[in-house]
Protein backbone atom coordinates (compact mmCIF):
# COMPACT_ATOMS: atom_id res chain seq x y z
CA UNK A 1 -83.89 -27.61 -32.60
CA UNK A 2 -84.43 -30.84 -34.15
CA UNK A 3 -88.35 -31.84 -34.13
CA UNK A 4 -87.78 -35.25 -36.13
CA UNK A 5 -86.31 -38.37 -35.14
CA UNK A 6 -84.65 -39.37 -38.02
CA UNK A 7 -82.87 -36.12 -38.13
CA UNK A 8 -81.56 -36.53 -34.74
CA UNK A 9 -80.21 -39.98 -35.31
CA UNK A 10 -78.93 -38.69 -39.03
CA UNK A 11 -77.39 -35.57 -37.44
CA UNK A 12 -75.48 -38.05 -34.94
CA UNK A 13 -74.32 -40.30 -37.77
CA UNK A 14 -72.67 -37.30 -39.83
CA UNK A 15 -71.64 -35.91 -36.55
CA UNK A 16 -70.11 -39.29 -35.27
CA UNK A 17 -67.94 -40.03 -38.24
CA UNK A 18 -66.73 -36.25 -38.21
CA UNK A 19 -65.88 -36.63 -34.71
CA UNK A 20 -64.07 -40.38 -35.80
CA UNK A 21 -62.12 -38.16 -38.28
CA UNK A 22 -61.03 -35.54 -36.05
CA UNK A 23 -60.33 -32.30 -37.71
CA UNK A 24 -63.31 -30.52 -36.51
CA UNK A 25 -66.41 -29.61 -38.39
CA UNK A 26 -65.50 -26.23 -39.90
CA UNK A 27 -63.05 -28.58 -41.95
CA UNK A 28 -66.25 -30.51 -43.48
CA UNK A 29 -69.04 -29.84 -45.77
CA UNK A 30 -72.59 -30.39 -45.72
CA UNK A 31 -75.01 -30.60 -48.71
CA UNK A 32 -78.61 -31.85 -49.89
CA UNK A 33 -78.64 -33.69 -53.05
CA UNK A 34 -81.22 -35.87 -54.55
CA UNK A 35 -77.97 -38.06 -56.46
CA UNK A 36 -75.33 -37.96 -52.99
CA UNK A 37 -72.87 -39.84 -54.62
CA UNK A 38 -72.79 -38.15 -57.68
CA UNK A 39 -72.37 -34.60 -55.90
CA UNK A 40 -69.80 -36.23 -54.04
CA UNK A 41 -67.62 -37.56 -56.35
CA UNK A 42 -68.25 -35.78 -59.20
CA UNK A 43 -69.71 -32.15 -58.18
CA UNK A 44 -67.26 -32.47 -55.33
CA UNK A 45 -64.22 -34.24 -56.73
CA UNK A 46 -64.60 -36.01 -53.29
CA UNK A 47 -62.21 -39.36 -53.44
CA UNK A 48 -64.38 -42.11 -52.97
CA UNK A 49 -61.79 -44.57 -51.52
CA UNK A 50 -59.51 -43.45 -48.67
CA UNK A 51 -61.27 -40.14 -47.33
CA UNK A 52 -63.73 -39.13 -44.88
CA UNK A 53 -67.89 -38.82 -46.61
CA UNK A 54 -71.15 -40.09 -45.59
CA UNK A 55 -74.71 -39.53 -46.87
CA UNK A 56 -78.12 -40.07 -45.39
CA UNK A 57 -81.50 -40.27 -46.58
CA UNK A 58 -83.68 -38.05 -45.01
CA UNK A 59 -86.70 -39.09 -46.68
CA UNK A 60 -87.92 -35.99 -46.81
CA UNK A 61 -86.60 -32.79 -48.35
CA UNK A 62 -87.82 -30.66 -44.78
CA UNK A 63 -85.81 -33.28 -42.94
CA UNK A 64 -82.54 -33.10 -44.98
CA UNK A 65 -83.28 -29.07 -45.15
CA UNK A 66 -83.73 -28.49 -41.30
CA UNK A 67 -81.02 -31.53 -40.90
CA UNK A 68 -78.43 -29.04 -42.87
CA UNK A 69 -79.39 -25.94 -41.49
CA UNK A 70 -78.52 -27.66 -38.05
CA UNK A 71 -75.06 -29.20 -39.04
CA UNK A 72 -74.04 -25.93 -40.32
CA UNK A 73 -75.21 -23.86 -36.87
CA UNK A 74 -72.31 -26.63 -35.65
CA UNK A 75 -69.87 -25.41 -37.98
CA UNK A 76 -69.97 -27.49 -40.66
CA UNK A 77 -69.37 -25.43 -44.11
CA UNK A 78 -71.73 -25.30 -46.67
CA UNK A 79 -74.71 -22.87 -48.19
CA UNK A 80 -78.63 -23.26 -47.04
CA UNK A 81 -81.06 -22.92 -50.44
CA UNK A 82 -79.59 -25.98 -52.94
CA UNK A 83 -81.30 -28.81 -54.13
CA UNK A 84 -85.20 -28.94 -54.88
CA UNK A 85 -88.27 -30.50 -53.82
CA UNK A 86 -87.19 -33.92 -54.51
CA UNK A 87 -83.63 -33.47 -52.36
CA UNK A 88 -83.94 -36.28 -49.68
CA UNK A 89 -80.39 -37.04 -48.92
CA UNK A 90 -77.85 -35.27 -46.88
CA UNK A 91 -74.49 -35.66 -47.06
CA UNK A 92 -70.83 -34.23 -45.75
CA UNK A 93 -67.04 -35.23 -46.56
CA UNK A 94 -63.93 -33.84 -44.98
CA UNK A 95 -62.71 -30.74 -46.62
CA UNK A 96 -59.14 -31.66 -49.03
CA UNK A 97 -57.07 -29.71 -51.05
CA UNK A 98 -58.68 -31.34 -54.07
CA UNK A 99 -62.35 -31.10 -53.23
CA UNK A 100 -64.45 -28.21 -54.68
CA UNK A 101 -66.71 -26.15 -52.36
């Protein structure tokens, strides 16, 4: 259960544009970064034009921690235990043949 705010309006962000996108969330990733656009694009090989990403700052690393643990009890993909103590951001993209897991 979520016991911040922002995480509930972050998780319905992420969760929105998934939904917008329509493949379901075991076809999408979720991460914690402290640079989300560089894991994206670069860690990632996520496309930045024309594909499905979005990142939030959870100004906290608790919130984007318990905000990742939740999105993956939803089916998200992704591994709990990255990132350190200044990870703030969380962030997810639609799964492609050319992104890296």
């Amino acid at each position: 259960m979520l016991n911040h705010m922002i995480q509930k309006e972050i998780v319905n962000q992420i969760c929105e544009h998934a939904d917008k996108e329509g493949s379901g969330y075991k076809n999408w990733y979720c991460g914690i970064a402290f640079k989300p656009t560089e894991r994206l694009f670069n860690d990632h090989n996520v496309p930045e034009k024309n594909s499905w990403w979005i990142h939030r700052n959870a100004q906290t690393e608790q919130n984007a921690r318990d905000t990742e643990q939740y999105l993956l009890k939803q089916g998200f993909k992704g591994g709990e235990g990255g990132g350190d103590s200044i990870t703030i951001y969380i962030y997810a993209y639609k799964i492609l043949s050319t992104t890296i897991e």
